[in-house]
Protein backbone atom coordinates (compact mmCIF):
# COMPACT_ATOMS: atom_id res chain seq x y z
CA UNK A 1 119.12 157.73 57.42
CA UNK A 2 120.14 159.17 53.94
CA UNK A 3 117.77 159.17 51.07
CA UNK A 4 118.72 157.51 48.15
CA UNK A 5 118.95 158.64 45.01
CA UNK A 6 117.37 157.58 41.99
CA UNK A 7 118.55 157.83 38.47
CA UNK A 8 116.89 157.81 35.49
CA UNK A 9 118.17 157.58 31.92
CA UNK A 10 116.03 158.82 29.28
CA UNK A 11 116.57 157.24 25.52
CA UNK A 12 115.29 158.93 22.29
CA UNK A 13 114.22 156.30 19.47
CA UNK A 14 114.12 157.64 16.37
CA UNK A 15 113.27 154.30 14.39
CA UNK A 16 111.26 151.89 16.72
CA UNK A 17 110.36 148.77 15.38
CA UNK A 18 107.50 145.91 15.73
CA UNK A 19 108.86 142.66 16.37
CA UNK A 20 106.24 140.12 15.61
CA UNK A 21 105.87 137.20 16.65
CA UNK A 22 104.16 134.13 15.18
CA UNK A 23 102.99 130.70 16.68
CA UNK A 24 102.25 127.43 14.65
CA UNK A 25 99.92 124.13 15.62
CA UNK A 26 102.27 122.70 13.43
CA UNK A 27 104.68 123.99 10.95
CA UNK A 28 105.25 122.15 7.67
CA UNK A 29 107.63 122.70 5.14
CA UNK A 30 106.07 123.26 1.88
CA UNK A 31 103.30 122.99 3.03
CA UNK A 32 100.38 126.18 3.95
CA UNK A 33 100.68 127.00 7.51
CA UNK A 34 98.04 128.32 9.67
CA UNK A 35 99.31 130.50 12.32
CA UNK A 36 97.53 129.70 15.55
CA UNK A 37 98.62 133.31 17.46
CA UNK A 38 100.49 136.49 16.83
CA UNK A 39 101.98 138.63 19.16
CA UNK A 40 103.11 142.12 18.33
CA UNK A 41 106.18 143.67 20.53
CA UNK A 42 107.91 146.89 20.19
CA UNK A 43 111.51 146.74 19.22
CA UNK A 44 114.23 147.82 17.26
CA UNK A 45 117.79 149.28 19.26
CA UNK A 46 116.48 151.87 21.27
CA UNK A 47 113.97 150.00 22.79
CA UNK A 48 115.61 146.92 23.63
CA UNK A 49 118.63 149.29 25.34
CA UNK A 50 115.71 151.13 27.13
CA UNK A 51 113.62 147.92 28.40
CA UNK A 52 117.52 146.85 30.18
């Protein structure tokens, strides 16, 4: 049987971001708006090329 060989590709990311994320009961224009939940994610370029 022949072993298989694994790749890995290694990214640099100089300028990472936070992609945040917000959730609303129930948005209203012009009205205030309460947000229910946040999420936080890390993004930007690099990291969305490394996460694929």
């Amino acid at each position: 049987m022949k072993d298989k060989l694994e790749t890995s590709i290694i990214t640099v990311t100089l300028n990472p971001a936070i992609d945040s994320t917000l959730y609303f009961e129930d948005f209203q224009v012009g009205q205030v708006n309460r947000v229910r939940r946040e999420i936080a994610d890390p993004g930007g370029k690099g990291v969305n090329v490394a996460k694929v």
